[in-house]
Protein backbone atom coordinates (compact mmCIF):
# COMPACT_ATOMS: atom_id res chain seq x y z
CA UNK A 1 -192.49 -58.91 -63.20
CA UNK A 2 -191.27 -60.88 -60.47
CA UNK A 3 -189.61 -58.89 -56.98
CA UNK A 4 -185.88 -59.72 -57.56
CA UNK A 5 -184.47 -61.15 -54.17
CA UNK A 6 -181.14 -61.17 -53.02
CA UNK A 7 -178.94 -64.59 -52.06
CA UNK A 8 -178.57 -65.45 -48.63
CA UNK A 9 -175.43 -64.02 -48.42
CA UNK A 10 -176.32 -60.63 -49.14
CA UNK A 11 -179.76 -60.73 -46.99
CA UNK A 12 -177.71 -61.04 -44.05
CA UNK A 13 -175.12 -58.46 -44.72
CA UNK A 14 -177.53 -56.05 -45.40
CA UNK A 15 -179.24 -56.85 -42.09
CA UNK A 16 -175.94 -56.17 -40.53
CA UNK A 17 -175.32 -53.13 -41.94
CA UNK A 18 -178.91 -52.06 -40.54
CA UNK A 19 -177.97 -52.84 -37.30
CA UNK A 20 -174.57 -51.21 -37.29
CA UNK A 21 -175.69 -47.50 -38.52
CA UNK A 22 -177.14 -45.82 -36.13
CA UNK A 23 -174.35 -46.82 -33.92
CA UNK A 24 -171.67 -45.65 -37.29
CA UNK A 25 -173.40 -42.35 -37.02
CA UNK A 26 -173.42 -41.60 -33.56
CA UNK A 27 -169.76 -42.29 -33.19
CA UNK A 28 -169.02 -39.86 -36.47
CA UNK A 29 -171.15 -37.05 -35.11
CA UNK A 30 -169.25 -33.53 -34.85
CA UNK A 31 -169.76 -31.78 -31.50
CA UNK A 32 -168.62 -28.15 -31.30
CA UNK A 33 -167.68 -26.63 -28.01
CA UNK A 34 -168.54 -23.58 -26.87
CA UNK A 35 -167.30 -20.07 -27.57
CA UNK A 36 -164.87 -18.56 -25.33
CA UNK A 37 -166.53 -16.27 -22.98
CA UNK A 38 -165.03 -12.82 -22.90
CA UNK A 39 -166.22 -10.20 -20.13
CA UNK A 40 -164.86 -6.45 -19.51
CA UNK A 41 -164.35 -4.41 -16.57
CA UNK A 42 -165.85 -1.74 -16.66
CA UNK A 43 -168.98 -3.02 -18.02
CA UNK A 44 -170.46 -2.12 -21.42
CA UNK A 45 -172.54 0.51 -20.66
CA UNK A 46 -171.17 1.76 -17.07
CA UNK A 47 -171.02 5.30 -16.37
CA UNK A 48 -168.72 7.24 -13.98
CA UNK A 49 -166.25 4.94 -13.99
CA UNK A 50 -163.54 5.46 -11.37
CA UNK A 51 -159.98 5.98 -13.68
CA UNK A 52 -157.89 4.41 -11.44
CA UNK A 53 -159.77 1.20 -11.59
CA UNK A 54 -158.08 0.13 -15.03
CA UNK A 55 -159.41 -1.33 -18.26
CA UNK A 56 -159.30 -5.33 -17.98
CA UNK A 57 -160.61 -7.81 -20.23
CA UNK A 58 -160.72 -11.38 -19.28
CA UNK A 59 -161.42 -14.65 -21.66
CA UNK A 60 -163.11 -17.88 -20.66
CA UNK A 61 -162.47 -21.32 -22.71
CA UNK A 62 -159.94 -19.58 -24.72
CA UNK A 63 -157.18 -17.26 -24.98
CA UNK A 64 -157.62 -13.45 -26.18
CA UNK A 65 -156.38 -13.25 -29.61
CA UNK A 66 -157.01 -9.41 -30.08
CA UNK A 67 -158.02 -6.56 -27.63
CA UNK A 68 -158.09 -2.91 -29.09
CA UNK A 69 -159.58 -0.12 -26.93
CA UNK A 70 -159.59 3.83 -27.26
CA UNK A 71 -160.13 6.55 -25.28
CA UNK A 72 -161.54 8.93 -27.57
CA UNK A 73 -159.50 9.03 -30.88
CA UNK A 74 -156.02 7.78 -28.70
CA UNK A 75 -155.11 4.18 -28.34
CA UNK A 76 -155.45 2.59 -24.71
CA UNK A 77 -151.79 1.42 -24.36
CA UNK A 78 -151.86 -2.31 -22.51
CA UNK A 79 -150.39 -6.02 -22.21
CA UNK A 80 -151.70 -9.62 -22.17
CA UNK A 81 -150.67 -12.08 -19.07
CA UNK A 82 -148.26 -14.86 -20.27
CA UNK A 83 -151.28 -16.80 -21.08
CA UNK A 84 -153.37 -14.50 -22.90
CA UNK A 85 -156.11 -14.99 -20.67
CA UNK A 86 -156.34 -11.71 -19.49
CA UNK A 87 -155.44 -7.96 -20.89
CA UNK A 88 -154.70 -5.13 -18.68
CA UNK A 89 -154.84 -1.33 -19.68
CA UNK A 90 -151.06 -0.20 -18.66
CA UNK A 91 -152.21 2.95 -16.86
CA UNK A 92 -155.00 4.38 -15.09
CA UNK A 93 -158.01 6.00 -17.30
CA UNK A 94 -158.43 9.47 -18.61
CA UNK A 95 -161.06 11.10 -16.33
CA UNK A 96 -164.52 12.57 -18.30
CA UNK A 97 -163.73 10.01 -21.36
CA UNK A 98 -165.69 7.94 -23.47
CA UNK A 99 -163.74 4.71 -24.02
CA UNK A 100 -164.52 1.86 -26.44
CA UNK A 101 -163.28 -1.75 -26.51
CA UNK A 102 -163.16 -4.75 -28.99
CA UNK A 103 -162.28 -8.02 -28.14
CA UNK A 104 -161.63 -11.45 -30.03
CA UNK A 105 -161.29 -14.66 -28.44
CA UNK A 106 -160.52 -18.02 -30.20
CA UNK A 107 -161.07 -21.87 -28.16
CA UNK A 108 -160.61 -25.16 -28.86
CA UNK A 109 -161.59 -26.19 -33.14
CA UNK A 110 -160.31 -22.62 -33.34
CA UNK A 111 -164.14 -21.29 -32.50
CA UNK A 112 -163.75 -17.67 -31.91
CA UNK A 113 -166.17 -14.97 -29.48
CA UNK A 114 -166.26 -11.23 -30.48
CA UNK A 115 -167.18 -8.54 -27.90
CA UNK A 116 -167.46 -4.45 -27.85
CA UNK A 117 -168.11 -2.58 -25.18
CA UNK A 118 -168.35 1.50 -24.47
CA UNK A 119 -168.04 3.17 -21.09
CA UNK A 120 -167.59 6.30 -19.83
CA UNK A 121 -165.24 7.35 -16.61
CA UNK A 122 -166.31 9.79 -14.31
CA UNK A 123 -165.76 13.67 -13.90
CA UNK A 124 -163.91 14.42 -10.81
CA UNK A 125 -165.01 17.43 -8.68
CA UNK A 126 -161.43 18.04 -8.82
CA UNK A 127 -158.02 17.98 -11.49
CA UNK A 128 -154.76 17.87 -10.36
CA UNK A 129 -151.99 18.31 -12.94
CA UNK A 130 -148.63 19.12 -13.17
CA UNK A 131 -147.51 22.95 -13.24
CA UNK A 132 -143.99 22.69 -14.41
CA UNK A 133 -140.92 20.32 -14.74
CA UNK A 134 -137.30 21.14 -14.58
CA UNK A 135 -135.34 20.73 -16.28
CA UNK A 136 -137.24 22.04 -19.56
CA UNK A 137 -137.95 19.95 -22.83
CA UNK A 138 -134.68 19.61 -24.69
CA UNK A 139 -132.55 21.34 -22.11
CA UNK A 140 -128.74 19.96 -21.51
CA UNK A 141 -127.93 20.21 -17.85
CA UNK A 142 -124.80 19.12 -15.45
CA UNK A 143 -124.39 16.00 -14.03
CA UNK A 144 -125.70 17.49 -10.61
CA UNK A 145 -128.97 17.78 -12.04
CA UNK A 146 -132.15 16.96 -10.13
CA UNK A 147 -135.79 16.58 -11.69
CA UNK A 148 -138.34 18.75 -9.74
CA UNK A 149 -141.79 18.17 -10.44
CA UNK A 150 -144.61 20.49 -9.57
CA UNK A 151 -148.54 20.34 -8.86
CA UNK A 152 -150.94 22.51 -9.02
CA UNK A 153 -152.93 21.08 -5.95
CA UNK A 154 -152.10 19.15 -2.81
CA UNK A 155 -151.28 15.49 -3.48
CA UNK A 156 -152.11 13.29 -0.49
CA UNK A 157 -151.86 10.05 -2.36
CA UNK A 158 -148.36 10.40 -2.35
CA UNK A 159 -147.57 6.78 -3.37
CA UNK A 160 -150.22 6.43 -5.99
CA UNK A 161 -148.75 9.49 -7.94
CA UNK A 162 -144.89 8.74 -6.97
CA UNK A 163 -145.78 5.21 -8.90
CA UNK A 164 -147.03 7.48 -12.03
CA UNK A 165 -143.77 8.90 -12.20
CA UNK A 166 -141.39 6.73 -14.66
CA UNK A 167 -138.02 8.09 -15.47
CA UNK A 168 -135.75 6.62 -18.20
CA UNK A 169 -131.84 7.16 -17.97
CA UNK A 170 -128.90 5.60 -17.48
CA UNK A 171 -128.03 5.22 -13.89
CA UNK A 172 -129.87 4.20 -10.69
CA UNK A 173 -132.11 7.72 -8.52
CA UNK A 174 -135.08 7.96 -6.24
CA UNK A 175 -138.18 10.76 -5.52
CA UNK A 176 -138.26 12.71 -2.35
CA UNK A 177 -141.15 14.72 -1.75
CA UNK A 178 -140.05 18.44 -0.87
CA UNK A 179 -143.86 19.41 -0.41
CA UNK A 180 -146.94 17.93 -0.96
CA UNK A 181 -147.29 19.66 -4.02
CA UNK A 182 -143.42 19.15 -5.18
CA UNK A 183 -141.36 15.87 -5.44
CA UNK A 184 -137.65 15.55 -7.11
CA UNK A 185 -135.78 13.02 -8.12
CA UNK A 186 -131.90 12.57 -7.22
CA UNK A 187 -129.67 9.55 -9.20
CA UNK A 188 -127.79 8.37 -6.70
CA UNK A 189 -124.27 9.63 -8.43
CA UNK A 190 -123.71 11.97 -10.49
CA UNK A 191 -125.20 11.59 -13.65
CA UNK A 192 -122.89 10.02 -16.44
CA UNK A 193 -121.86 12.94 -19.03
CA UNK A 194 -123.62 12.73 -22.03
CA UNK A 195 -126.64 10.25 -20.80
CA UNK A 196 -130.13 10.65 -21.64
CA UNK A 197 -132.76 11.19 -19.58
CA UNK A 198 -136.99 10.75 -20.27
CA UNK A 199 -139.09 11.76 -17.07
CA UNK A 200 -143.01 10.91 -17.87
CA UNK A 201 -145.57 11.88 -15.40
CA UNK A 202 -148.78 9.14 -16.45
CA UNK A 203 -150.83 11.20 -13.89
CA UNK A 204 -154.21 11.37 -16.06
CA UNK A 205 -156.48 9.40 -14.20
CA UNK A 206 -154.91 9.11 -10.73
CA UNK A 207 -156.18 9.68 -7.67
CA UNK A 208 -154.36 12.04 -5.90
CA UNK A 209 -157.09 13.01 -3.17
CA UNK A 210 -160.28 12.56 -2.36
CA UNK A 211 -162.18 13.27 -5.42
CA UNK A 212 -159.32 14.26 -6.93
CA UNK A 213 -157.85 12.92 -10.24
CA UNK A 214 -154.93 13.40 -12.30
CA UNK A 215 -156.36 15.45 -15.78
CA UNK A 216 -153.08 14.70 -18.13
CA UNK A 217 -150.23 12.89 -18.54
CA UNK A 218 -146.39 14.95 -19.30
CA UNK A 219 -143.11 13.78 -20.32
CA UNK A 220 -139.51 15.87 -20.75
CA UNK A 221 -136.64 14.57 -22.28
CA UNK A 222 -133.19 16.40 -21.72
CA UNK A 223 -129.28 15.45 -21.82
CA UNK A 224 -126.37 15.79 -19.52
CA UNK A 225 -123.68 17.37 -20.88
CA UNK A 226 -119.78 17.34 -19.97
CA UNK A 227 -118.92 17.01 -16.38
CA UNK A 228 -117.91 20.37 -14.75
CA UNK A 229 -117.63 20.35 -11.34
CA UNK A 230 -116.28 23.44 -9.17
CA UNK A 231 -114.69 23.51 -6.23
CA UNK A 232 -114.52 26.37 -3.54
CA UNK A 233 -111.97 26.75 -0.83
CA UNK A 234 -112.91 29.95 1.41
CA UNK A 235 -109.95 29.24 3.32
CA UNK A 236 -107.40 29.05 0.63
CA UNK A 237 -109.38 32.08 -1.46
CA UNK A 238 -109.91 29.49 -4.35
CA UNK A 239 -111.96 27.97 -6.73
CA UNK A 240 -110.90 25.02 -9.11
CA UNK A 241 -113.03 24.56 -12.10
CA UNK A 242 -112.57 20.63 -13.53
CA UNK A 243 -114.31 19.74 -17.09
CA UNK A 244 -114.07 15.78 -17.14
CA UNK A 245 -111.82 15.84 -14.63
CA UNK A 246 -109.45 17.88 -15.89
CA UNK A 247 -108.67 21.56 -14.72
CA UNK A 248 -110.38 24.31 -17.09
CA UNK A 249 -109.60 26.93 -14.52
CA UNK A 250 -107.85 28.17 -10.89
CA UNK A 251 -110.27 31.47 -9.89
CA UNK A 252 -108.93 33.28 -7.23
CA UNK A 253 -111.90 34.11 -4.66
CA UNK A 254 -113.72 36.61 -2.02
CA UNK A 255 -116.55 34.90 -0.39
CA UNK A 256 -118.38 36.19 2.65
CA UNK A 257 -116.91 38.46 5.43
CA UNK A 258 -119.04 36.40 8.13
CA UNK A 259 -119.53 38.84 9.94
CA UNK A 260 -123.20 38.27 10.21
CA UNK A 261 -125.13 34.77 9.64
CA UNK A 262 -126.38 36.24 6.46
CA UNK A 263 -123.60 36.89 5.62
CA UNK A 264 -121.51 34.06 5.59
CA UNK A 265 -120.68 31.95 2.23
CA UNK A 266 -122.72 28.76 3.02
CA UNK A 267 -120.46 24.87 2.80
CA UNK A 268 -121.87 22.06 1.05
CA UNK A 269 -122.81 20.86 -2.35
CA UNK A 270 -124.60 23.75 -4.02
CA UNK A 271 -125.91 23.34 -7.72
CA UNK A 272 -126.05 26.39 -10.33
CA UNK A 273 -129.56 26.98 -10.92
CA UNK A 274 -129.83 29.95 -12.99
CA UNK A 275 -127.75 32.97 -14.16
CA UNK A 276 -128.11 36.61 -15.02
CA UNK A 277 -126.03 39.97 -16.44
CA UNK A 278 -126.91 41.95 -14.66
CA UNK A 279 -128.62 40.61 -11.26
CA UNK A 280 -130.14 43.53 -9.52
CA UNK A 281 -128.55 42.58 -5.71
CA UNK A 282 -130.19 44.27 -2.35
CA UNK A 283 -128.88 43.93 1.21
CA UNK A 284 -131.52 41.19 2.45
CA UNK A 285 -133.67 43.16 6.03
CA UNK A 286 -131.99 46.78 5.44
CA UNK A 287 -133.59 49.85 3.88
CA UNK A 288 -131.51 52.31 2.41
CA UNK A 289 -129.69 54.56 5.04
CA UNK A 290 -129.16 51.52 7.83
CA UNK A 291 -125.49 50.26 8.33
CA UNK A 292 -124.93 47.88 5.36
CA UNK A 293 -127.50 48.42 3.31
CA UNK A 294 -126.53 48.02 -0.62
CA UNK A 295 -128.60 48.17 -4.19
CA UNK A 296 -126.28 46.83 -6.86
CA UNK A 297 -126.45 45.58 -10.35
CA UNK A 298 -123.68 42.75 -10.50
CA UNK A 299 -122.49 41.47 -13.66
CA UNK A 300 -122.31 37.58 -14.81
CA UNK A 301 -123.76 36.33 -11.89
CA UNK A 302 -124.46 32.59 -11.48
CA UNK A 303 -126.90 31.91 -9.02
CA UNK A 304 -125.81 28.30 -6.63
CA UNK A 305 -128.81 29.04 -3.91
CA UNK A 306 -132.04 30.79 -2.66
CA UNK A 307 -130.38 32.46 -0.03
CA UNK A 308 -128.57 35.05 -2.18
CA UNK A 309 -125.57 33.30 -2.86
CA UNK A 310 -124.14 33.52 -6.30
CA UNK A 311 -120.35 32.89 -8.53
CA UNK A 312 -120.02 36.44 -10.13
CA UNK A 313 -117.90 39.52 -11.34
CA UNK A 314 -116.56 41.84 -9.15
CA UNK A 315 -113.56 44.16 -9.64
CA UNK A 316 -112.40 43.80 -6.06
CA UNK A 317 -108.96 42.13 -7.11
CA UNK A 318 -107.15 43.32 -4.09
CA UNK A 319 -109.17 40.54 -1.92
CA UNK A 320 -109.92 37.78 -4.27
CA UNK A 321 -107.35 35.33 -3.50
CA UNK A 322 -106.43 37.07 -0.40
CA UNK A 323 -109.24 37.65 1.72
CA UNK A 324 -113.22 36.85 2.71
CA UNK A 325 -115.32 40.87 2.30
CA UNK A 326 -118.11 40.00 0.46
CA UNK A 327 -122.14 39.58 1.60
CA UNK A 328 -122.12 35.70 1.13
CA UNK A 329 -121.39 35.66 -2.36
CA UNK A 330 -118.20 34.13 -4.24
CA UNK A 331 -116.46 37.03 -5.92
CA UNK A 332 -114.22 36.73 -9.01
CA UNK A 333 -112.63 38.57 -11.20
CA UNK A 334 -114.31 40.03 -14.29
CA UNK A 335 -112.80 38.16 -17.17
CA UNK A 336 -112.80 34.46 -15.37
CA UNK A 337 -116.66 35.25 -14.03
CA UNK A 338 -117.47 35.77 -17.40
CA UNK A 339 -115.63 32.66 -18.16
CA UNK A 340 -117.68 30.93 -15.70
CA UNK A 341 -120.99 32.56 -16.81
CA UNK A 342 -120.56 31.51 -19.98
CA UNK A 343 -119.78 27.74 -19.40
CA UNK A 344 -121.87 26.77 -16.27
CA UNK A 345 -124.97 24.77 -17.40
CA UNK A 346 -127.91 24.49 -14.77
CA UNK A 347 -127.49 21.31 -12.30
CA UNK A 348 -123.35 21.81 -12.54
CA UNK A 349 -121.95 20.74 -8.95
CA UNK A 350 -120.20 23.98 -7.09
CA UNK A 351 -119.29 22.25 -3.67
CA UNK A 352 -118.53 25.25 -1.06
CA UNK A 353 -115.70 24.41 1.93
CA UNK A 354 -114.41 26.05 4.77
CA UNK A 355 -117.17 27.94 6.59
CA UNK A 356 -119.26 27.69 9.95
CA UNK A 357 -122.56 28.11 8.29
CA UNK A 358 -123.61 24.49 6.96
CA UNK A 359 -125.90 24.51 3.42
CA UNK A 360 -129.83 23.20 4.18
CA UNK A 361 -130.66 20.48 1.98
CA UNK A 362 -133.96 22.32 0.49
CA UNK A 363 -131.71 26.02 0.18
CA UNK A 364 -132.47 26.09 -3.57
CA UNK A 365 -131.39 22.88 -5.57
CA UNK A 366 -129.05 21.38 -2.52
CA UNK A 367 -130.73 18.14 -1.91
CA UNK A 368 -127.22 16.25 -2.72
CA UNK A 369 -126.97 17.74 0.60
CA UNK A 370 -128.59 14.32 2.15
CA UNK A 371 -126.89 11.12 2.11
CA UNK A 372 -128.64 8.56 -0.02
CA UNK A 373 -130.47 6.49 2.78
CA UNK A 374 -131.97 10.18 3.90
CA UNK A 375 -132.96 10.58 0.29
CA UNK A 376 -134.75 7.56 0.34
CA UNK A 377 -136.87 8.04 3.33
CA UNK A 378 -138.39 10.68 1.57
CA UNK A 379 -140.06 8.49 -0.65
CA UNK A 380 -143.90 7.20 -0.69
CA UNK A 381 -142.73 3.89 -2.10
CA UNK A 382 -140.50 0.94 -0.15
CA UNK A 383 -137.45 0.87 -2.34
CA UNK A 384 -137.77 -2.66 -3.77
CA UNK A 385 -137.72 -4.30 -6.53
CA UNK A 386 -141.31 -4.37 -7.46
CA UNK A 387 -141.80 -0.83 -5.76
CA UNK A 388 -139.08 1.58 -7.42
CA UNK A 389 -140.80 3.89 -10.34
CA UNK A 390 -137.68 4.42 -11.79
CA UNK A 391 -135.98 2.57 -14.75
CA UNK A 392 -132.39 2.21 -15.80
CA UNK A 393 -131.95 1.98 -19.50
């Protein structure tokens, strides 16, 4: 059987068609582009990590689409940039912790990298954490009341742990550092009756010294209650107690006989700090037999300072209102200290006028004592916007 051959026609089609593929298929040929490239700091595998150094992850050729890290069992709390190039742990590290991270990528054609990564950060030679924090958990205070946080050790990286410190409410405040192992924070008014207050110390992880780390992070929560402020004139033998700004009650006074520095009623803005029936009171330098000396129990006493000044019952009627006898103290009469006693909440303003002896800002809880640019200086941070640890809500 004869070859069958094609017309003409179709020869040189065909012949066209030969010449044209190879150029049909290299113009049709899919490329794929690379994966994103995703890298972590610390590395995979790094030991003795420094905490404060932060957890970042960083994609190349793409944008991070996921990023899920643990320390331990507990999620590693952090944010992507706006353009999801790059993921930053929010806080510093937990020191002596074994952290893990998983990260997804996705580029251009939607191609998509995957990376995990362990590390471990180092154990310092030294922990600091925080001993205590007034006010307490849960605890409703006055509107006078500061926030006094505590360390166990030294801090000498005074701005790096100020910066740890967030607190939550609802008006504007600063830290001052008292010590170097105690820093409190002041609002700079009064706080509003009935706000809300968070104070959370992220200290795991920080370095507070040299080779010295922050073990574990804290956080109180407490609540101002009504606004009762009290108002003593040692002059006019009286003290007006205002709830909201209204008068609750008019408590005629003895304070101190001044005879003495000791023992003269201090002026200024005192805070009650704690209270006690009966406080066991003892002449402060005398031993029993020298001129002066005294070893009382004293009912419904309100304590407004560390230098043995206190609001509380005495039945010395025939002065209060009249006259100044007593060792420093403000004397009232049974029934309204009780009164008093029973109402005060810790942190509620008692503002003291009328005497030659002036009240030290760091005599027990008076630091409203300084005006509000002194306050500041007594902060690691510069007070601006980017700087100030504090939020309002």
């Amino acid at each position: 059987m004869k070859p069958r051959t094609l017309p003409p026609a179709a020869r040189a089609l065909l012949a066209a068609l030969l010449v044209a593929c190879p150029a049909l298929v290299a113009g049709c040929a899919v490329r794929v582009p690379p994966a994103p490239r995703i890298t972590i700091s610390p590395a995979s595998g790094a030991v003795a990590v420094p905490p404060d150094a932060g957890l970042v992850v960083r994609a190349e050729g793409g944008t991070l689409t996921s990023v899920l890290a643990f320390a331990g069992r507990d999620p590693v709390p952090g944010a992507f940039d706006p353009a999801r190039t790059v993921w930053r742990s929010s806080r510093t590290l937990r020191p002596g912790t074994q952290y893990v991270v998983n990260a997804v990528a996705t580029g251009p054609q939607n191609v998509t990298a995957q990376v995990a990564g362990r590390f471990r950060t180092l154990t310092p030679r030294r922990e600091v954490a925080v001993a205590s924090i007034v006010p307490y958990d849960g605890e409703t205070v006055g509107i006078g009341m500061p926030i006094i946080v505590t360390f166990t050790r030294p801090v000498e990286e005074r701005a790096a742990v100020e910066r740890a410190l967030v607190v939550r409410g609802p008006t504007e405040g600063a830290w001052h550092w008292a010590s170097s192992t105690q820093v409190v924070y002041r609002p700079r008014t009064w706080w509003p009756a009935g706000g809300e207050v968070r104070v959370t110390a992220h200290l795991a992880g920080v370095r507070a010294a040299p080779g010295t780390y922050g073990s574990a992070d804290r956080s109180v929560a407490f609540t101002v209650g009504r606004a009762m402020v009290s108002t003593v004139d040692t002059r006019a033998h009286q003290m007006v107690v205002r709830q909201d700004g209204r008068v609750a009650q008019r408590l005629p006074i003895s304070a101190g006989m001044a005879t003495t520095r000791e023992y003269t009623t201090t002026s200024g803005i005192h805070l009650t700090m704690d209270r006690g029936n009966p406080v066991r009171m003892v002449s402060p330098g005398r031993r029993k037999g020298d001129p002066g000396y005294y070893d009382k129990l004293i009912d419904y006493a309100v304590r407004i300072s560390n230098s043995g000044e206190y609001v509380h019952a005495l039945d010395n009627v025939w002065a209060q209102g009249r006259a100044n006898v007593s060792h420093g103290c403000v004397n009232v009469r049974p029934d309204q200290a009780r009164w008093f006693y029973e109402h005060a909440l810790r942190g509620d303003p008692v503002i003291v006028t009328g005497t030659t002896r002036h009240l030290e800002w760091n005599n027990g809880w008076s630091y409203w004592q300084l005006s509000w640019p002194r306050w500041l200086a007594g902060s690691a941070l510069r007070h601006d916007a980017a700087e100030t640890p504090s939020a309002v809500s």
